[in-house]
Each structure stands twice: as structure tokens, then as C-alpha cells.
N, C-alpha and C. Protein backbone atom coordinates (compact mmCIF):
# COMPACT_ATOMS: atom_id res chain seq x y z
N UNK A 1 -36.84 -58.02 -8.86
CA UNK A 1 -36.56 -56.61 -8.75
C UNK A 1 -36.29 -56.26 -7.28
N UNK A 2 -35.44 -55.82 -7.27
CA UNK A 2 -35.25 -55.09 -5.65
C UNK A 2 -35.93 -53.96 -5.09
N UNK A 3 -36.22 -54.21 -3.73
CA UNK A 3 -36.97 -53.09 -3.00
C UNK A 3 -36.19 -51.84 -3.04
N UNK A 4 -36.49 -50.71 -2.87
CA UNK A 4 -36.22 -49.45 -3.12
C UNK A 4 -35.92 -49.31 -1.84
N UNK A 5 -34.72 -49.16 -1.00
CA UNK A 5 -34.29 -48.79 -0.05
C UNK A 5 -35.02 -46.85 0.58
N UNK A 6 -34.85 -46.16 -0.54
CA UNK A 6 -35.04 -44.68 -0.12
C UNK A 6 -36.88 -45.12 0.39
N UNK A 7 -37.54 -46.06 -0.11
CA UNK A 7 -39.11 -46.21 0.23
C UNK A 7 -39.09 -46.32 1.74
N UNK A 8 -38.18 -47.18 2.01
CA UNK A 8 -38.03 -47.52 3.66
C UNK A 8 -37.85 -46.51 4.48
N UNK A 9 -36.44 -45.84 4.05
CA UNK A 9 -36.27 -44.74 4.84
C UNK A 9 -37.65 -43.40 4.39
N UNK A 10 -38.26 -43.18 3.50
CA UNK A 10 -39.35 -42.55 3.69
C UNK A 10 -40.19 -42.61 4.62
N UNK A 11 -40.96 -43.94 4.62
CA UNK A 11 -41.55 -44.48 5.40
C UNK A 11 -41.64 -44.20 7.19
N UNK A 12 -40.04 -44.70 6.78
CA UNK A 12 -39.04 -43.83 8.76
C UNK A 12 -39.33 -42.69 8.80
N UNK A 13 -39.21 -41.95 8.29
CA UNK A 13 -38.81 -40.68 8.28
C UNK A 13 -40.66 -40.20 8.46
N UNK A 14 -41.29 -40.24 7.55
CA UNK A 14 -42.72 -39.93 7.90
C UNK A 14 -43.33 -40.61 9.29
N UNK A 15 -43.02 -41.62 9.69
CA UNK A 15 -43.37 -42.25 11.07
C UNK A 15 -43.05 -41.48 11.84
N UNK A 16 -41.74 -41.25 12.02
CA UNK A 16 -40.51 -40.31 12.91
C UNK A 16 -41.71 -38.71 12.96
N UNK A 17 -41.60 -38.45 11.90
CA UNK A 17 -42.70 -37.11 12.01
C UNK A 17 -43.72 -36.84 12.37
N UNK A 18 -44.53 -38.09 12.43
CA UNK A 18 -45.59 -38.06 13.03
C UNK A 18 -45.64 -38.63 14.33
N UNK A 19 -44.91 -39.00 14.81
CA UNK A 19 -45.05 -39.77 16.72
C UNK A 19 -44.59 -38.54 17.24
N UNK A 20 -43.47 -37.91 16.45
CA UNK A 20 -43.10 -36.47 17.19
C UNK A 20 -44.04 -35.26 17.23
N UNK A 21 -44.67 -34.97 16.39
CA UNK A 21 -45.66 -33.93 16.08
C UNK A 21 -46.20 -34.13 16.97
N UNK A 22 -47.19 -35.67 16.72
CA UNK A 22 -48.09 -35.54 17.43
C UNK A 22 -47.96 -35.74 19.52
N UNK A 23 -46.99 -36.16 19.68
CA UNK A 23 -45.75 -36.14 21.37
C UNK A 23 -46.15 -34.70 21.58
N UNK A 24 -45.50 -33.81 20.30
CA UNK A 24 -45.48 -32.26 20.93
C UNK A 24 -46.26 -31.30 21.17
N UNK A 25 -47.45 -31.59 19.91
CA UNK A 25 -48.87 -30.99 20.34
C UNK A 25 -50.00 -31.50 21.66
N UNK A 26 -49.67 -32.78 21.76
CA UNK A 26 -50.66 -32.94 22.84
C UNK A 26 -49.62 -32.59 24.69
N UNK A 27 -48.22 -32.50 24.55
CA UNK A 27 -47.25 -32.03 25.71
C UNK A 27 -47.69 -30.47 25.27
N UNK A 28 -47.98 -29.46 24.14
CA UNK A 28 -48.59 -28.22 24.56
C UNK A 28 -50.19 -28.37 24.86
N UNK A 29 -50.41 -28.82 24.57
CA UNK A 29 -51.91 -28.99 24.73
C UNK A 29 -52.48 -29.18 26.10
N UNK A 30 -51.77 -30.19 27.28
CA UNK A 30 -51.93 -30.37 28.21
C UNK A 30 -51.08 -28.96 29.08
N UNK A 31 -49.97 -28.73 28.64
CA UNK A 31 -49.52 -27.49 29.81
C UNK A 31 -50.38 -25.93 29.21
N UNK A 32 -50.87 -26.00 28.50
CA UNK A 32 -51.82 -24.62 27.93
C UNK A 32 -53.09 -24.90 28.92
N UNK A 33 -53.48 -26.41 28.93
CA UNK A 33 -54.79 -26.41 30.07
C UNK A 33 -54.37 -26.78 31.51
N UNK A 34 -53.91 -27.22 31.72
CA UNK A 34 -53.68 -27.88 32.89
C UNK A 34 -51.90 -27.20 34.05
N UNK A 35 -52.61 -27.49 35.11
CA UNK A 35 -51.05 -26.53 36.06
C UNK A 35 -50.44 -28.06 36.54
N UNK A 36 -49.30 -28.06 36.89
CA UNK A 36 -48.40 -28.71 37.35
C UNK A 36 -49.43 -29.96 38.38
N UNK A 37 -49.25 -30.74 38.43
CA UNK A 37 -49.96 -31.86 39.20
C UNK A 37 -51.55 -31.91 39.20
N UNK A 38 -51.73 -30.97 38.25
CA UNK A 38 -53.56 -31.10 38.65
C UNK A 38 -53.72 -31.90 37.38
N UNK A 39 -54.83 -32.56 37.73
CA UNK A 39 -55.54 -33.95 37.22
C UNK A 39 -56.95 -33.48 36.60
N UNK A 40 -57.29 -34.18 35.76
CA UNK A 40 -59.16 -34.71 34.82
C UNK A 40 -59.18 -36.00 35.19
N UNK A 41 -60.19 -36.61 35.40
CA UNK A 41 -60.66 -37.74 35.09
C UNK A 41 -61.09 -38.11 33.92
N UNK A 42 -60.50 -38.89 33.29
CA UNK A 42 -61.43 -39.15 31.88
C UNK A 42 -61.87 -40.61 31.87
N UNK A 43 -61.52 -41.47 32.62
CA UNK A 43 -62.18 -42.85 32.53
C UNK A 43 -61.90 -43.30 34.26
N UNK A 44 -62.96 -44.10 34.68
CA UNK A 44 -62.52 -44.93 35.54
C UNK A 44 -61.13 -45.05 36.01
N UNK A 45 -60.27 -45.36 34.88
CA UNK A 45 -59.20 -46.11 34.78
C UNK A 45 -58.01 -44.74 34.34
N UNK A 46 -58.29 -43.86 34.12
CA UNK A 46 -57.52 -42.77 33.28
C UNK A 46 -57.56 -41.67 33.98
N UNK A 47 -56.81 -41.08 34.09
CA UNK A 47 -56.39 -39.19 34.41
C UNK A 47 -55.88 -38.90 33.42
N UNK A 48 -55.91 -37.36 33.32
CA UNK A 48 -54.64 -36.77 32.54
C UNK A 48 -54.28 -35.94 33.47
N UNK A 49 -53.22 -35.52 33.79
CA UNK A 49 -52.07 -35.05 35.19
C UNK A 49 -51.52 -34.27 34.01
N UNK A 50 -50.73 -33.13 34.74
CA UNK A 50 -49.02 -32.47 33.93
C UNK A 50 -48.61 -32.70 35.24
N UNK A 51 -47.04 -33.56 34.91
CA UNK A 51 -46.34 -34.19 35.39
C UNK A 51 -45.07 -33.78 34.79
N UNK A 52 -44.54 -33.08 35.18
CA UNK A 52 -43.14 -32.99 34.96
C UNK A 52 -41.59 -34.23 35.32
N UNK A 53 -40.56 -34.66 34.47
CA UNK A 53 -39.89 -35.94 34.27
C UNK A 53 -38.63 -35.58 34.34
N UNK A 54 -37.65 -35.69 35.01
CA UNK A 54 -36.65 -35.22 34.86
C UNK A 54 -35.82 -36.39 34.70
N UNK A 55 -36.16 -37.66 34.87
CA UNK A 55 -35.45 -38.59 34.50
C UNK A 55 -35.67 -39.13 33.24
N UNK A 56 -35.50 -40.97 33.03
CA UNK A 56 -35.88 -41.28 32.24
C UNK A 56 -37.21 -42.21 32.09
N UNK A 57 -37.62 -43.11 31.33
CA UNK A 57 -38.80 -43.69 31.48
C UNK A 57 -39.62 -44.05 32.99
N UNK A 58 -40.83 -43.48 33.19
CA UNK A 58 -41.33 -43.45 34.19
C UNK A 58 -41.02 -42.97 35.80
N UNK A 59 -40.05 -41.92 34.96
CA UNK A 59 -39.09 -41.16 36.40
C UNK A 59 -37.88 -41.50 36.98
N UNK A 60 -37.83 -42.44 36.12
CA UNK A 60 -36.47 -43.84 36.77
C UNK A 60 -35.08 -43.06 36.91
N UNK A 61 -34.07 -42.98 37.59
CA UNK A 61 -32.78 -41.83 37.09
C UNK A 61 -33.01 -40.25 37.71
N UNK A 62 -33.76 -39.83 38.35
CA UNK A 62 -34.29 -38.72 38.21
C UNK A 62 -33.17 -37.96 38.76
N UNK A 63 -32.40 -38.45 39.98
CA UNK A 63 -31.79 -37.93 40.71
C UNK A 63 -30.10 -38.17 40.02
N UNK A 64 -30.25 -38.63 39.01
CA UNK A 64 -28.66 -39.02 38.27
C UNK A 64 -28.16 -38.05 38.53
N UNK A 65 -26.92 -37.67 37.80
CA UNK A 65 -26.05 -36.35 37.59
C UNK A 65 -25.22 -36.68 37.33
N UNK A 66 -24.29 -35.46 36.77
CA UNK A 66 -23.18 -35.79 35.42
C UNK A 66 -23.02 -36.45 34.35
N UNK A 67 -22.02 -36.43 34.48
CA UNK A 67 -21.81 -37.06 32.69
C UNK A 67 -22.69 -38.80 32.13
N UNK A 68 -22.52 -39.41 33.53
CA UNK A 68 -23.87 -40.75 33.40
C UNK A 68 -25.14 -39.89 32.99
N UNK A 69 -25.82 -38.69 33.40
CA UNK A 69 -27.80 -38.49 33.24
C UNK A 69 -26.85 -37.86 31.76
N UNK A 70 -25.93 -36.95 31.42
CA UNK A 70 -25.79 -37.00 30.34
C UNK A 70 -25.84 -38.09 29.30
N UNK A 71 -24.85 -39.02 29.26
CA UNK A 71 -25.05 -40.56 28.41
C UNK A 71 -26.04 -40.71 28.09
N UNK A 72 -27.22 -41.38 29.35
CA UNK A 72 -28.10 -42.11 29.68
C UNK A 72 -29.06 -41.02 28.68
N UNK A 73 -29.85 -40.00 29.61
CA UNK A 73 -30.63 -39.03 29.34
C UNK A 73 -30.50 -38.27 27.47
N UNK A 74 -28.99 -37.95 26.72
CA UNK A 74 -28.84 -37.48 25.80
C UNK A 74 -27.79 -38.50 24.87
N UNK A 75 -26.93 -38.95 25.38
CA UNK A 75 -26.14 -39.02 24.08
C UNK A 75 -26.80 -40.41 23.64
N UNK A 76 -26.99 -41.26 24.06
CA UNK A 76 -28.02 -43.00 24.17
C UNK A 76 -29.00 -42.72 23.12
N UNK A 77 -30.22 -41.56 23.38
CA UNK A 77 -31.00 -41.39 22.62
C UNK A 77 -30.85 -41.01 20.94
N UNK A 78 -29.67 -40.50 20.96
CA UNK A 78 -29.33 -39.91 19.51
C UNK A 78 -29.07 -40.90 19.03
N UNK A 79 -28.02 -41.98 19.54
CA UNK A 79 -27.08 -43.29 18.70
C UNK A 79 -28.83 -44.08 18.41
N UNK A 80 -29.35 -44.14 19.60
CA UNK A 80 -30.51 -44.93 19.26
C UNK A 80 -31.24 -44.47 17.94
N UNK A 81 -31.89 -42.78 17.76
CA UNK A 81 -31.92 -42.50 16.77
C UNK A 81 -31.41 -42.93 15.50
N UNK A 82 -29.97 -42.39 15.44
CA UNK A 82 -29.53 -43.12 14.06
C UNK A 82 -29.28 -44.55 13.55
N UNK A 83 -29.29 -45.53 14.81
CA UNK A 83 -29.33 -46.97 14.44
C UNK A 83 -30.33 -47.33 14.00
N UNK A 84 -31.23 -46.53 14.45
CA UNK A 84 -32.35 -47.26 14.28
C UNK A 84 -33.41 -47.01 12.61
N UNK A 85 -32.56 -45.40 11.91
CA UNK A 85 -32.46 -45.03 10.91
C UNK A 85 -31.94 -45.36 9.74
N UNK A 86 -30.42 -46.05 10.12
CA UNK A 86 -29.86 -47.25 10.04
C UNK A 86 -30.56 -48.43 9.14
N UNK A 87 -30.89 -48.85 10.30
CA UNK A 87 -31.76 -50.70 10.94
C UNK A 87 -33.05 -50.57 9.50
N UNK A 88 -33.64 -49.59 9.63
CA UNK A 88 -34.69 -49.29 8.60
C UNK A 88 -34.40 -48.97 7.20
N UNK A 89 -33.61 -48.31 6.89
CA UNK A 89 -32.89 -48.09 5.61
C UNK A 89 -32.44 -49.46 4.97
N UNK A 90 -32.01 -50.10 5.82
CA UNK A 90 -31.02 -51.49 5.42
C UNK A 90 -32.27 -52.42 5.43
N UNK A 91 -33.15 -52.79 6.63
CA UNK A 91 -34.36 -53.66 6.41
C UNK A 91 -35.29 -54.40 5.11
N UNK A 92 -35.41 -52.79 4.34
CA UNK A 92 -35.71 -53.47 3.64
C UNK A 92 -37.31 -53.83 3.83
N UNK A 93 -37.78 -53.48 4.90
CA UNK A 93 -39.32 -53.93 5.52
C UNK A 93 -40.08 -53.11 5.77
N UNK A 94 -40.97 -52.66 5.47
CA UNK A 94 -41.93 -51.57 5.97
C UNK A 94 -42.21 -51.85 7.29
N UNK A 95 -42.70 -53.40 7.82
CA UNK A 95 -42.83 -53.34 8.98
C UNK A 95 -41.66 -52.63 9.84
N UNK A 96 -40.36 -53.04 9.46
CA UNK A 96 -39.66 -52.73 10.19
C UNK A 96 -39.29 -51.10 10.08
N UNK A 97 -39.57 -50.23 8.95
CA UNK A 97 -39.30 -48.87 8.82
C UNK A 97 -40.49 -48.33 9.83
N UNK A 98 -42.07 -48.36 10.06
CA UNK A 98 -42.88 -48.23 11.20
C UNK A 98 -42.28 -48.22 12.07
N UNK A 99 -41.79 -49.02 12.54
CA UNK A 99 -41.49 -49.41 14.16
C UNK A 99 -40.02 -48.67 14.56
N UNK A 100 -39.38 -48.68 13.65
CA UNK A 100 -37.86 -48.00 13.96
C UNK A 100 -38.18 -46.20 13.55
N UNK A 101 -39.25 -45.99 12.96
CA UNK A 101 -39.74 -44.91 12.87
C UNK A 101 -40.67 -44.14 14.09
N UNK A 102 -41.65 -45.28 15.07
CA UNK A 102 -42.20 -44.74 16.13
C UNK A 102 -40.94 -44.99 16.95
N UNK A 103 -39.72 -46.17 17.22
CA UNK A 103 -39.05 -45.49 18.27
C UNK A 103 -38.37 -44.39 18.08
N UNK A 104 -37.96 -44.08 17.04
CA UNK A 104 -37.03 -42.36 16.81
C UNK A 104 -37.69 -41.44 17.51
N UNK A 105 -39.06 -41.61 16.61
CA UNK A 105 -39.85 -40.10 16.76
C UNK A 105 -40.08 -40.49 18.20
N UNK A 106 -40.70 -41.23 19.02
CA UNK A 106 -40.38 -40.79 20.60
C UNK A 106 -39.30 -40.53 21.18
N UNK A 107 -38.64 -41.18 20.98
CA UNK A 107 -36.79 -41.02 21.80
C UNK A 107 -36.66 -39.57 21.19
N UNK A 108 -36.99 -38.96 20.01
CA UNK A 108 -36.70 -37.44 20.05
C UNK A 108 -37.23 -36.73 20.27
N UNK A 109 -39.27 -37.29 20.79
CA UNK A 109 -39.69 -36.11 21.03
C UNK A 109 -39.47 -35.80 22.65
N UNK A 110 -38.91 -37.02 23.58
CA UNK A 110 -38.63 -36.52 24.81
C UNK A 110 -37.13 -35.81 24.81
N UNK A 111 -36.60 -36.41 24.49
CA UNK A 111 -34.58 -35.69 24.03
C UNK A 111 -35.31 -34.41 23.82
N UNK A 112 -36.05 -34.11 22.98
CA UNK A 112 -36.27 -32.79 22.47
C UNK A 112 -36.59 -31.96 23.83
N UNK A 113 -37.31 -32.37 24.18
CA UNK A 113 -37.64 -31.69 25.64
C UNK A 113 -36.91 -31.24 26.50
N UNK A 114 -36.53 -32.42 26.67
CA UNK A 114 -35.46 -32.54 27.90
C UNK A 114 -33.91 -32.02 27.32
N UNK A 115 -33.71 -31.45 26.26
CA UNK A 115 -32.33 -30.76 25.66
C UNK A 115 -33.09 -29.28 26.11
N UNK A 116 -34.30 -29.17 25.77
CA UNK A 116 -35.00 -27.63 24.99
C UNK A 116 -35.28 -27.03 26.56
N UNK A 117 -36.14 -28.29 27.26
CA UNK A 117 -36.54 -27.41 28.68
C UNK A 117 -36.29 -28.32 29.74
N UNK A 118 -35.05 -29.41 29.66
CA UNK A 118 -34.92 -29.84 31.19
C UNK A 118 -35.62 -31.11 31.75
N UNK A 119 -36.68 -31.17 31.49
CA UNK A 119 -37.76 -32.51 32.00
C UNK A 119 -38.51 -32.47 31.00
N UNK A 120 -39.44 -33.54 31.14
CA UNK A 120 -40.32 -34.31 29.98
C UNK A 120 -41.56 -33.93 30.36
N UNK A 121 -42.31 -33.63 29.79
CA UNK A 121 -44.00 -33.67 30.03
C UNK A 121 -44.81 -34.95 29.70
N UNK A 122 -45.27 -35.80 31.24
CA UNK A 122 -46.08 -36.51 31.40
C UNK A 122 -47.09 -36.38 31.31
N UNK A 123 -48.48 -37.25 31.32
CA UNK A 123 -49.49 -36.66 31.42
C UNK A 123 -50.79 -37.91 31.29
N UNK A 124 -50.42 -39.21 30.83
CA UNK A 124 -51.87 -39.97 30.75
C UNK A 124 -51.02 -41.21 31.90
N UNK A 125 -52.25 -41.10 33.02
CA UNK A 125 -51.89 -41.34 34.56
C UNK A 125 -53.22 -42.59 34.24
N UNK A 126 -52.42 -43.99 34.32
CA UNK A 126 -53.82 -44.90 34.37
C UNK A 126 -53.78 -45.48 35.81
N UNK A 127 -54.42 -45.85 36.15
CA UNK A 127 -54.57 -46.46 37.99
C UNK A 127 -56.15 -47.76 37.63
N UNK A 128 -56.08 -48.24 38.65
CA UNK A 128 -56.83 -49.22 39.10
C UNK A 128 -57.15 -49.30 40.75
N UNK A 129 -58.20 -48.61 41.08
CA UNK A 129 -58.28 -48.26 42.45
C UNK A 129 -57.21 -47.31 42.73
N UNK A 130 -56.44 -48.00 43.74
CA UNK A 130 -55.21 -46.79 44.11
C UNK A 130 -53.87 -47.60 43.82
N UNK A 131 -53.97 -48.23 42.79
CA UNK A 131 -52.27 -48.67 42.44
C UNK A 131 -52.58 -48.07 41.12
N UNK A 132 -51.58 -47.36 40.91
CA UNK A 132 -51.19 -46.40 39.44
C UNK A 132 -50.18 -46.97 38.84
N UNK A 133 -49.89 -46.69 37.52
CA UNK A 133 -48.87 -46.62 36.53
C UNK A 133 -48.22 -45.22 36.55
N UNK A 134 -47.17 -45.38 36.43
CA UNK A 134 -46.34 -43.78 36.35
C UNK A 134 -46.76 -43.07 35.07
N UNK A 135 -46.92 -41.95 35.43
CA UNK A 135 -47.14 -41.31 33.82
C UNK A 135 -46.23 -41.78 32.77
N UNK A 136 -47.18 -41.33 31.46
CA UNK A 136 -46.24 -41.44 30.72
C UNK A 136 -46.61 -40.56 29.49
N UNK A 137 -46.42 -40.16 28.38
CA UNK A 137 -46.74 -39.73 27.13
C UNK A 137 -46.19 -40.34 26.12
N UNK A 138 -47.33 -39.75 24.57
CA UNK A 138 -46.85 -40.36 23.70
C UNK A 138 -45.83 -41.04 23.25
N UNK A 139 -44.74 -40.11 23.43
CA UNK A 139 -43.50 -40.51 23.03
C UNK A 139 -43.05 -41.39 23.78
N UNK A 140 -43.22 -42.11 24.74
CA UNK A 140 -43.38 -43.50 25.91
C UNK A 140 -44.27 -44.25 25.26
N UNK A 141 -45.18 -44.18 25.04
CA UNK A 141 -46.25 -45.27 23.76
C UNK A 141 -45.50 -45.23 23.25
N UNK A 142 -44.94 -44.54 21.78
CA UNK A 142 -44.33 -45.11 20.71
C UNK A 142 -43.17 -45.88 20.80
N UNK A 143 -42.11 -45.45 21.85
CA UNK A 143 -40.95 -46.53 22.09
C UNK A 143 -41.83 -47.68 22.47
N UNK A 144 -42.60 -47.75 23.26
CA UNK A 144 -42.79 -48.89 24.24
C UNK A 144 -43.77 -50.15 23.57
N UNK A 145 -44.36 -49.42 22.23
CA UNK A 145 -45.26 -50.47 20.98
C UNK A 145 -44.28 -50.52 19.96
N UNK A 146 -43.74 -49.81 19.79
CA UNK A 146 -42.54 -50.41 18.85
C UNK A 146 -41.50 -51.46 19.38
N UNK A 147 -41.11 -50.98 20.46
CA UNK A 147 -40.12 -52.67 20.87
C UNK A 147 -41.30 -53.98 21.18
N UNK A 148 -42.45 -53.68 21.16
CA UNK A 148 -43.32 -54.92 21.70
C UNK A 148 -43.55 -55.27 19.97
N UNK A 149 -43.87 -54.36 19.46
CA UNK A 149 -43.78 -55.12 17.48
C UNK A 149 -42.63 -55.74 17.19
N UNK A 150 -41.35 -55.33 17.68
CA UNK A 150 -40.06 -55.67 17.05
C UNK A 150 -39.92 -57.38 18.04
N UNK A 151 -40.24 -57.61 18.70
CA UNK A 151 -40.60 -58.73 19.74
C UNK A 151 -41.12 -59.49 19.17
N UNK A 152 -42.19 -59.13 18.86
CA UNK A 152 -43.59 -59.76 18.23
C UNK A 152 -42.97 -60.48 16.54
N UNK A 153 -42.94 -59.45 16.01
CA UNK A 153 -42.18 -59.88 14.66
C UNK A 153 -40.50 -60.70 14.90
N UNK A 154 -39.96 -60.98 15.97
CA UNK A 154 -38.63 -62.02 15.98
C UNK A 154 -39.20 -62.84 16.57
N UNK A 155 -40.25 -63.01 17.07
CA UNK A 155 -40.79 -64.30 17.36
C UNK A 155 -41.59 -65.05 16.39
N UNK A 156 -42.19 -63.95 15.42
CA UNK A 156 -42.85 -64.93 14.26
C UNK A 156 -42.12 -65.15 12.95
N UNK A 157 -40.58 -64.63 13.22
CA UNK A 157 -39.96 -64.90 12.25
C UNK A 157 -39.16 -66.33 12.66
N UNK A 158 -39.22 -66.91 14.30
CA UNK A 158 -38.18 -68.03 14.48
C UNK A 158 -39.45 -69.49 14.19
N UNK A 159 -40.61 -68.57 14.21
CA UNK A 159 -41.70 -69.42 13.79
C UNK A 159 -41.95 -70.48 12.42
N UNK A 160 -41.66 -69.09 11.86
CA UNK A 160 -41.16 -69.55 10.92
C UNK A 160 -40.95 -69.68 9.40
């Protein structure tokens, strides 16, 4: 019997909804408490900052302009979107509808931002003494564990 293709894209589609939801409530959540660069400590190892992003992952691009921060910044993210809507529909894999489902829902919940208000809201700042990681938010987790699953799973598929 064949897998039910519409199960997959469900699957996407509920992933997609939830990496975004939850991207957008905790980006209000942090600018309702917190002002522009001010910091919490919550671990040793952890801050939470509002950090404003005007580029792309980890600030990278910031200073682009024209029709490249356009590409790069908006039109990239959409194709990524639908390939990856695509990629999951056709898969055939739940694993693979998860993972093409957390990268959407991040790639749209920053696009969303950054179409709606311009820059991205950063905000979980990890460091080790005084060398830091650039902010980042949810929607940076979910791309960034979804391509490490999609990795993970083409390596245990050449396995074998």
C-alpha cells in the first residue's frame, strides 16, 4: 500500500506552524520585557539580549543593499520555502516532512520579520567567559537542527 503523500505534507505544514508560532511569541515576549541591548543572565553560559538583525544569519550581510540584500534577505527564503514543501510532499518520510517543516517555519518566521519590520529579533546570547556566539533565535535553531538532521540522516542512509 502506498504512503499517503497529503500525511507528509500535513505533517510539514503542522511543523511549519509550530517553529513559527512559537519564533513569534517568544520575539514578542522578549521586546514586551526587555529594551534594545539590555541583557538577563540566565545561566553561566546564557543571556537573553534584544538584539536587533538586519542582516542575515548571525548579522552576516548587514550592510548589503539592493537588489543582492533583496535576493539574499527575501526572494532565497521563499524558493527555500516552497522546495522544501516540495522535498516533503514528494519524500514520502516523516522524518523528512519534520525537518523540511522546522526549516520553513524558521526561514518564515525571520522573512516574516524582516518583510513586516525591517530586522530580525535576536535574543539567546550564549558566551563562555568573554568569547560569545552571535545571537540568535528560534527560527535560527530550527533552520540550523534541521540541516544538521538532514546531514545526519544522508549519512546514515550511505551507511546503509
Amino acid at each position: 500500500m502506498e504512503k499517503q503523500p497529503k500525511r507528509f505534507l500535513l505533517i510539514y505544514f503542522i511543523t511549519f506552524l509550530t517553529v513559527f508560532i512559537l519564533d513569534e511569541i517568544t520575539k514578542i515576549e522578549i521586546k514586551s520585557v526587555l529594551k534594545p541591548n539590555e541583557s538577563v543572565d540566565v545561566l553561566p553560559i546564557l543571556k537573553i539580549v534584544l538584539i536587533y538583525n538586519t542582516g542575515i544569519a548571525f548579522g552576516m550581510l548587514s550592510s548589503l543593499g539592493g537588489m543582492l540584500r533583496v535576493l539574499l534577505l527575501e526572494v532565497l527564503p521563499v524558493i527555500a520555502i516552497f522546495v522544501s514543501g516540495f522535498y516533503a510532499f514528494k519524500s514520502k518520510d516523516t522524518k523528512i516532512s519534520i525537518l523540511m517543516g522546522m526549516l520553513s517555519g524558521g526561514a518564515f518566521g525571520n522573512l516574516f520579520e524582516r518583510v513586516y519590520y525591517g530586522k530580525v529579533t535576536d535574543f539567546l546570547y550564549f558566551h563562555i567567559g568573554d568569547y560569545y556566539w552571535p545571537a540568535f533565535n528560534v527560527a535560527d535553531s530550527a533552520v540550523s537542527l534541521s540541516i544538521a538532521g538532514l546531514i545526519l540522516l544522508s549519512l546514515k542512509e550511505r551507511e546503509g
